[in-house]
PDB file of N, CA and C in Angstrom:
ATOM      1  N   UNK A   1       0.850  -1.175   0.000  1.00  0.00           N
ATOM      2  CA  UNK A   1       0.000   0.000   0.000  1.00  0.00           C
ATOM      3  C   UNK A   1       0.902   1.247   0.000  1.00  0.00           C
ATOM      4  N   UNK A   2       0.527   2.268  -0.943  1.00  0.00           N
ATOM      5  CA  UNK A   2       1.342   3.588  -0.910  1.00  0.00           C
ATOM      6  C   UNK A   2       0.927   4.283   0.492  1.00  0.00           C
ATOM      7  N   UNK A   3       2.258   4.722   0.867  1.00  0.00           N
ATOM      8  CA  UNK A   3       2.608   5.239   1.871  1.00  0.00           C
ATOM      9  C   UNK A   3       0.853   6.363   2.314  1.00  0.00           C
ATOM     10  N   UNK A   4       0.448   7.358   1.432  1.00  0.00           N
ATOM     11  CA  UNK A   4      -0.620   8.067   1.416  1.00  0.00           C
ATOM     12  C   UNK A   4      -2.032   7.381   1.383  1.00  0.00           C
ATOM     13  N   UNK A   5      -2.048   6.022   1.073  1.00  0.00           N
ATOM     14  CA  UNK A   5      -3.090   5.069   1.210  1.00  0.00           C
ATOM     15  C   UNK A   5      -3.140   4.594   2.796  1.00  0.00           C
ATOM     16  N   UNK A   6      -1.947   4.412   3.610  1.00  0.00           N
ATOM     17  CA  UNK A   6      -1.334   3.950   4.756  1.00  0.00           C
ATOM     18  C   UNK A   6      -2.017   5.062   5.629  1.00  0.00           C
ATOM     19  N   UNK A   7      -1.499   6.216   5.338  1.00  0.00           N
ATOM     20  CA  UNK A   7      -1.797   7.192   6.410  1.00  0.00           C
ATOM     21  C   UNK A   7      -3.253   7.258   6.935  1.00  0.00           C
ATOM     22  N   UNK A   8      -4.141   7.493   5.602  1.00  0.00           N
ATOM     23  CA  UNK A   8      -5.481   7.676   5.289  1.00  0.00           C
ATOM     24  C   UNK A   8      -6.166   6.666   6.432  1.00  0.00           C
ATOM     25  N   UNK A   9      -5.994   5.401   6.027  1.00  0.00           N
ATOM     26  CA  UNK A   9      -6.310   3.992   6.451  1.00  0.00           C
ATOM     27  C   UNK A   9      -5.651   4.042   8.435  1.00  0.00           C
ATOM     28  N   UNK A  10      -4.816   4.620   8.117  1.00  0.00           N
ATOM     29  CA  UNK A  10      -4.592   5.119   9.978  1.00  0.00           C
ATOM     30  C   UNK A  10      -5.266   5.629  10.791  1.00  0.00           C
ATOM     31  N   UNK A  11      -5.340   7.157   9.701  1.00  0.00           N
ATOM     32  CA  UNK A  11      -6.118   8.368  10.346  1.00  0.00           C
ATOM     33  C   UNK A  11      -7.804   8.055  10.716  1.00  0.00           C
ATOM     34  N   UNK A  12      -8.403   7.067   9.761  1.00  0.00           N
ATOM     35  CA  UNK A  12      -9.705   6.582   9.962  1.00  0.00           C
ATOM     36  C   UNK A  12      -9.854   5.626  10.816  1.00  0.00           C
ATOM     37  N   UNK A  13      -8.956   4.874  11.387  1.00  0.00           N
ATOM     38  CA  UNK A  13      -9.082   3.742  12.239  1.00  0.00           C
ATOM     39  C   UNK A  13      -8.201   4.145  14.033  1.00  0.00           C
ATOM     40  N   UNK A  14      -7.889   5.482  14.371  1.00  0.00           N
ATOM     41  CA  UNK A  14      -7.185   6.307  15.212  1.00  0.00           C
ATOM     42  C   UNK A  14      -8.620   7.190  15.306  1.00  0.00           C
ATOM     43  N   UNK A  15      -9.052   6.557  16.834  1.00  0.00           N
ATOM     44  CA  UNK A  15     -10.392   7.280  17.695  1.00  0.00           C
ATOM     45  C   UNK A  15      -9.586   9.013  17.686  1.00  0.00           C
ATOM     46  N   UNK A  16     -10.660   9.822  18.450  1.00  0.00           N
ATOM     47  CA  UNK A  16     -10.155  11.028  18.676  1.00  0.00           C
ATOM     48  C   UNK A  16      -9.123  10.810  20.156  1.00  0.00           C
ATOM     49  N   UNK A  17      -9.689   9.723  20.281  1.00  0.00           N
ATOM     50  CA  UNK A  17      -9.089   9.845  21.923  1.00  0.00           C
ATOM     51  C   UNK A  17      -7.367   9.546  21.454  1.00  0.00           C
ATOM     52  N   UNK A  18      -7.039   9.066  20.700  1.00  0.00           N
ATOM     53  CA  UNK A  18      -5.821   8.582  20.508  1.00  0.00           C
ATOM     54  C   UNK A  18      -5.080   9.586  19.542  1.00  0.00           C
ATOM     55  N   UNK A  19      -5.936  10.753  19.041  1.00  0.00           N
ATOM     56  CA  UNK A  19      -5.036  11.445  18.178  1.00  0.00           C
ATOM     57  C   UNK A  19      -4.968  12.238  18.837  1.00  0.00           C
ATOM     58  N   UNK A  20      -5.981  12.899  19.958  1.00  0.00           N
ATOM     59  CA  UNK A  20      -5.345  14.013  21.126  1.00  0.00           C
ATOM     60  C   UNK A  20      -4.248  13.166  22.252  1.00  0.00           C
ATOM     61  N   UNK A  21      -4.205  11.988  22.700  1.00  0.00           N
ATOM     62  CA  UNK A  21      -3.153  11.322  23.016  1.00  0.00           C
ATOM     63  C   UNK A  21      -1.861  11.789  22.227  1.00  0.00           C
ATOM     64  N   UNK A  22      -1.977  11.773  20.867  1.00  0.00           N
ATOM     65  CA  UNK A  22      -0.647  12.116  20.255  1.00  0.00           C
ATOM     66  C   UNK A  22       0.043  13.639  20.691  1.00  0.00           C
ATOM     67  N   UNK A  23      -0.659  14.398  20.625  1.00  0.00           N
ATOM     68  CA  UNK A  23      -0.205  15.730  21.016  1.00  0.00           C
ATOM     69  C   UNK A  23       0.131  16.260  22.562  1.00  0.00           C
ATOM     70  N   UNK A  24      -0.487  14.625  23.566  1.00  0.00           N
ATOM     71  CA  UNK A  24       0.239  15.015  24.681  1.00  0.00           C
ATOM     72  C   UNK A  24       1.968  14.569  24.898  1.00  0.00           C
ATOM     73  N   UNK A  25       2.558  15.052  25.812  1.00  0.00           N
ATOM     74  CA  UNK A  25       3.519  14.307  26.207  1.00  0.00           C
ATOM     75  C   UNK A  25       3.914  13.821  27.666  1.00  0.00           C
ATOM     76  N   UNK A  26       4.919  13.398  27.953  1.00  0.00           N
ATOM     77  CA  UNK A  26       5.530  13.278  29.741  1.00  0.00           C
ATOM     78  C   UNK A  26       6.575  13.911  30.210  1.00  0.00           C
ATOM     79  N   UNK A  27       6.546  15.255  30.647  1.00  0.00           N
ATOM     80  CA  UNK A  27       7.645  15.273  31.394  1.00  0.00           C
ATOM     81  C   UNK A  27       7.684  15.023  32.316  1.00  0.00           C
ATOM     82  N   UNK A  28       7.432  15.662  33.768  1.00  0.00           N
ATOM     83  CA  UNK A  28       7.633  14.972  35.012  1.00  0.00           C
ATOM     84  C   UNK A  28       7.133  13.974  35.237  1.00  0.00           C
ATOM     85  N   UNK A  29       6.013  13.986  34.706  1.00  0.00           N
ATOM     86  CA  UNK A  29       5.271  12.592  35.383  1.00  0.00           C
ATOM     87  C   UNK A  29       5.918  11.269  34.774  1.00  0.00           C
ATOM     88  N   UNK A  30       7.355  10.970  34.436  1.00  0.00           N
ATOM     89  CA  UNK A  30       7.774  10.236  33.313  1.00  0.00           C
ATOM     90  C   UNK A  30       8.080   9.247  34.295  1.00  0.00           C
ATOM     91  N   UNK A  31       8.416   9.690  35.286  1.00  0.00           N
ATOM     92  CA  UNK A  31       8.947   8.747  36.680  1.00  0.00           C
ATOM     93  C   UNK A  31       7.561   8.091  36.873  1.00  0.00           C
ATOM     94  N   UNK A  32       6.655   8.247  36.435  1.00  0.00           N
ATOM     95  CA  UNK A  32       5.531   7.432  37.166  1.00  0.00           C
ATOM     96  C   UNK A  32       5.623   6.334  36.408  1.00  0.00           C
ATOM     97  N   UNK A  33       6.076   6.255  34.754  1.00  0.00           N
ATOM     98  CA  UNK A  33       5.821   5.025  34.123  1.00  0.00           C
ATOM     99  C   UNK A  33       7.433   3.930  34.389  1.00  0.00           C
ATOM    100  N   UNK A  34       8.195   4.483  35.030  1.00  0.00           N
ATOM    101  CA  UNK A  34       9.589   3.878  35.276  1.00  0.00           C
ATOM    102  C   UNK A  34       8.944   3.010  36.111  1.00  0.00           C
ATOM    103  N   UNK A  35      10.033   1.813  36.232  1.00  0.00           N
ATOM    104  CA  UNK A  35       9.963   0.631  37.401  1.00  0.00           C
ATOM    105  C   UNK A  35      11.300   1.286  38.416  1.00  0.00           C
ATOM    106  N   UNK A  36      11.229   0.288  39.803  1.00  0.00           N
ATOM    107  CA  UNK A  36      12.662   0.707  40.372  1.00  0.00           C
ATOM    108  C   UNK A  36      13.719   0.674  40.052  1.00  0.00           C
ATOM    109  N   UNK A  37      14.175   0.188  38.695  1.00  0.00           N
ATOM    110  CA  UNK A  37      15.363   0.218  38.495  1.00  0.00           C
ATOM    111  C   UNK A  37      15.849   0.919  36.764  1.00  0.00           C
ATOM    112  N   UNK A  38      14.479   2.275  36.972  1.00  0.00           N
ATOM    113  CA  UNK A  38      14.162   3.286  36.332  1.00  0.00           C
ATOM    114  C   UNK A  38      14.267   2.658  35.130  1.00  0.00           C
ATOM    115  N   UNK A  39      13.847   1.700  34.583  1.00  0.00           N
ATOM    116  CA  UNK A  39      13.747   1.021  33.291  1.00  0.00           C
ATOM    117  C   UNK A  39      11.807   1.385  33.049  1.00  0.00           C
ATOM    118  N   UNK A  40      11.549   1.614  31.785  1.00  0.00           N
ATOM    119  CA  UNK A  40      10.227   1.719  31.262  1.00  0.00           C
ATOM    120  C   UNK A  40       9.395   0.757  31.823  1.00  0.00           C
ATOM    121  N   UNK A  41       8.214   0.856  32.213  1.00  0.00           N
ATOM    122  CA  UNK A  41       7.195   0.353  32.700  1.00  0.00           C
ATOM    123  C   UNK A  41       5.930  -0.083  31.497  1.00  0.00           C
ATOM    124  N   UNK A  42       6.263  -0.435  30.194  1.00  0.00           N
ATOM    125  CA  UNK A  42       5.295  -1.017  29.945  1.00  0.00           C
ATOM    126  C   UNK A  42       3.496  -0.910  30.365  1.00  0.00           C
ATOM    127  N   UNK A  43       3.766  -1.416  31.261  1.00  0.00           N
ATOM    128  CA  UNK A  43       2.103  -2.260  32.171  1.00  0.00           C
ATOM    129  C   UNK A  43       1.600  -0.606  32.961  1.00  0.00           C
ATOM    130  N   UNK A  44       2.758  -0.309  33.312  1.00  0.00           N
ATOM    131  CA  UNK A  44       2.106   1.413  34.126  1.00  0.00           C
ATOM    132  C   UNK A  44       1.848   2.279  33.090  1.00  0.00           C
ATOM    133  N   UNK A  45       2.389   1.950  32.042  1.00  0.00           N
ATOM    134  CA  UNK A  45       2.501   2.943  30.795  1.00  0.00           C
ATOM    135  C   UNK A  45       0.851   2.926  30.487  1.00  0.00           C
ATOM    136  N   UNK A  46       0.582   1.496  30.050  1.00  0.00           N
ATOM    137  CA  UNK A  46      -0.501   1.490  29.375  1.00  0.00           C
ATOM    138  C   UNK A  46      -2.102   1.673  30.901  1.00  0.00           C
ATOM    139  N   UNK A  47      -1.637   1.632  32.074  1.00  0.00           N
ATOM    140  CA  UNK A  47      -2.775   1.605  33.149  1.00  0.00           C
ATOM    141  C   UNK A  47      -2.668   3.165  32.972  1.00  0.00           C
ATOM    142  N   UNK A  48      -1.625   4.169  32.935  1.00  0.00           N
ATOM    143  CA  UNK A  48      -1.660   5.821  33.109  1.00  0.00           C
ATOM    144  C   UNK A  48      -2.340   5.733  32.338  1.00  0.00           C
ATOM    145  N   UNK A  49      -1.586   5.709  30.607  1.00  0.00           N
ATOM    146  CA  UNK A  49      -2.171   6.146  29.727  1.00  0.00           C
ATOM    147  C   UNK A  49      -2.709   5.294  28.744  1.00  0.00           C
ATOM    148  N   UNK A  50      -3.805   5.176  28.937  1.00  0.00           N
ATOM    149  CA  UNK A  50      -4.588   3.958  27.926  1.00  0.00           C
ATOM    150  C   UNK A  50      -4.541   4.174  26.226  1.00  0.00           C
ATOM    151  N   UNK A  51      -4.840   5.096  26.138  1.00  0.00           N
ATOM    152  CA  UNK A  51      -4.866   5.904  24.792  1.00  0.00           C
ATOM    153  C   UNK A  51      -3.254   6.161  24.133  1.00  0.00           C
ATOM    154  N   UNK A  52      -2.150   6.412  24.774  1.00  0.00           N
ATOM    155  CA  UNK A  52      -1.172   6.415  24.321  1.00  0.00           C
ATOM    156  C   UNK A  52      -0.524   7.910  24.726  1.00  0.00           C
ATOM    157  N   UNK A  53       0.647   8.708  24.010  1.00  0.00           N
ATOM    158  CA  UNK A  53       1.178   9.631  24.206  1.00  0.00           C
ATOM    159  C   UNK A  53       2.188   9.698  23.016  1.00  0.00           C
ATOM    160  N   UNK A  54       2.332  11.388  22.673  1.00  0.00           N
ATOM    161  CA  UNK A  54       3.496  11.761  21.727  1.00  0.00           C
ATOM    162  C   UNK A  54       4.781  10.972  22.487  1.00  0.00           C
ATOM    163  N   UNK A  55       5.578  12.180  22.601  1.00  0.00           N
ATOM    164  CA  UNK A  55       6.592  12.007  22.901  1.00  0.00           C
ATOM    165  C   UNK A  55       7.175  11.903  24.636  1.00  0.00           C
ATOM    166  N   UNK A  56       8.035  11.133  24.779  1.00  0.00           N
ATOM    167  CA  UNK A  56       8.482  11.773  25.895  1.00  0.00           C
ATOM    168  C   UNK A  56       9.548  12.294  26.531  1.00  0.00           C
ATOM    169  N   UNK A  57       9.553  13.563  26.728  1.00  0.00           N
ATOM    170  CA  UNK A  57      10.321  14.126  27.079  1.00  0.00           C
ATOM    171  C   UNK A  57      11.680  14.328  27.992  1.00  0.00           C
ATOM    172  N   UNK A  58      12.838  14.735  27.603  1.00  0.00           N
ATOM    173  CA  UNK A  58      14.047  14.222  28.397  1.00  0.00           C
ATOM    174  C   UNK A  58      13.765  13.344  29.016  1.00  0.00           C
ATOM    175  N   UNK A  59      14.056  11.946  27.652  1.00  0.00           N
ATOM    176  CA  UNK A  59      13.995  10.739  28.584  1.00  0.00           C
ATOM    177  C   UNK A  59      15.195  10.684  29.254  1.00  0.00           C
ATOM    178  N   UNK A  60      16.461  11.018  29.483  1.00  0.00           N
ATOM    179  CA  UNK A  60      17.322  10.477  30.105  1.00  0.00           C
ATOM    180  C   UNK A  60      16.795  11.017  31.546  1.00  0.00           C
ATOM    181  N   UNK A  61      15.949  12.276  31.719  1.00  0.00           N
ATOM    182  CA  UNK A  61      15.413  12.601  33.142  1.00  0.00           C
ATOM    183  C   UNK A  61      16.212  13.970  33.735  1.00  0.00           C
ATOM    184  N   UNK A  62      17.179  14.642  32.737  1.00  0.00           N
ATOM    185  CA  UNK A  62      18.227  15.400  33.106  1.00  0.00           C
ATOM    186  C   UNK A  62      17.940  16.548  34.053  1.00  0.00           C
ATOM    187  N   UNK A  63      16.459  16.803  33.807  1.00  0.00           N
ATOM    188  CA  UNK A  63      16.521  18.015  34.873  1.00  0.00           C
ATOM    189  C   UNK A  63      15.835  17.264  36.113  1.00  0.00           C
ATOM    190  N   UNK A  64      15.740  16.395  36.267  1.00  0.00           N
ATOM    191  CA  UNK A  64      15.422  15.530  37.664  1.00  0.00           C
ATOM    192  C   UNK A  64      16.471  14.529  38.200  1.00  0.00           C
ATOM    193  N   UNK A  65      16.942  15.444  39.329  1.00  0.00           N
ATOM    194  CA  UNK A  65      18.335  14.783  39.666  1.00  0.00           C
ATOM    195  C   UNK A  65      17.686  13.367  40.210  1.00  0.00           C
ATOM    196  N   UNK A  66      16.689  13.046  40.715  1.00  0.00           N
ATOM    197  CA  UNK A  66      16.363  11.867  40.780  1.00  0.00           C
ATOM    198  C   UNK A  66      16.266  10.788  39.823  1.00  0.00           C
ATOM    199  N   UNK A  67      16.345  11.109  38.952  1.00  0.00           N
ATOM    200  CA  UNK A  67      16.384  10.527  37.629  1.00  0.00           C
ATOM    201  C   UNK A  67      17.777   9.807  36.841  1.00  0.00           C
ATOM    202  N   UNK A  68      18.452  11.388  36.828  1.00  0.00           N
ATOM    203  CA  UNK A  68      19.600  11.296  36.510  1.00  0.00           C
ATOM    204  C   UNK A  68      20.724  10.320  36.623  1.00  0.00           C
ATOM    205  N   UNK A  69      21.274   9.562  35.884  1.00  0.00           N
ATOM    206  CA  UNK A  69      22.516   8.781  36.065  1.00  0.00           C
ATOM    207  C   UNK A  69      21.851   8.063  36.634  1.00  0.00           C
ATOM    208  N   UNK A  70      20.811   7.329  36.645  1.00  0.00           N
ATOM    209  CA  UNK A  70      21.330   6.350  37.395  1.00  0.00           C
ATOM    210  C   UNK A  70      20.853   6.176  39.157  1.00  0.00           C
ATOM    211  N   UNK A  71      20.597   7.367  39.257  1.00  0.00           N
ATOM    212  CA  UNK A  71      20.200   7.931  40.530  1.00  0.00           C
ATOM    213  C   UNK A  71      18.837   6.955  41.272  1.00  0.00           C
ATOM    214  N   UNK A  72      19.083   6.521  42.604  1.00  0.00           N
ATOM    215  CA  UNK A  72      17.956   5.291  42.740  1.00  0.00           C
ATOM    216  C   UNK A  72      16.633   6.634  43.130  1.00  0.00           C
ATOM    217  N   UNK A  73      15.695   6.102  43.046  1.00  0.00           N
ATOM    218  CA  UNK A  73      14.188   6.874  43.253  1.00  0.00           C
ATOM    219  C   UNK A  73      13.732   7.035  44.949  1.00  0.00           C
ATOM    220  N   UNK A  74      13.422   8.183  45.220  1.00  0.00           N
ATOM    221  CA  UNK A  74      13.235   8.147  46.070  1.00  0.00           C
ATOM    222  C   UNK A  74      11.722   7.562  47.200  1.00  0.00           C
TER     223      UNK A  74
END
């Protein structure tokens, strides 16, 4: 299927709830979808946000020294 057949066929089968999902993102709350050993959470990902999310933001966590390096959670 051409790429513009693809999109179309997206855009019609993508509820509203999931295309305003796209335009949100995570910053702070990014620690909520981490596990303790600040690896992605999957399973919390999808219980927060059912619908999904753009992007997320400084994933490495840089302006949250809790985050940072490595840093365990408090």
């Amino acid at each position: 299927m051409p790429v513009e057949e693809r999109v179309e066929d997206l855009l019609k089968r993508t509820t509203l709830e999931e295309k305003v999902a796209q335009m949100r993102s995570i910053w702070d709350a990014k620690s909520d979808v981490f596990d303790a050993k600040l690896e992605f959470d999957p399973a919390k990902m999808a219980k927060l946000y059912p619908d999904g999310i753009g992007p997320i933001c400084q994933a490495l966590g840089c302006h949250r020294p809790d985050l940072a390096a490595g840093a365990s959670r408090p």
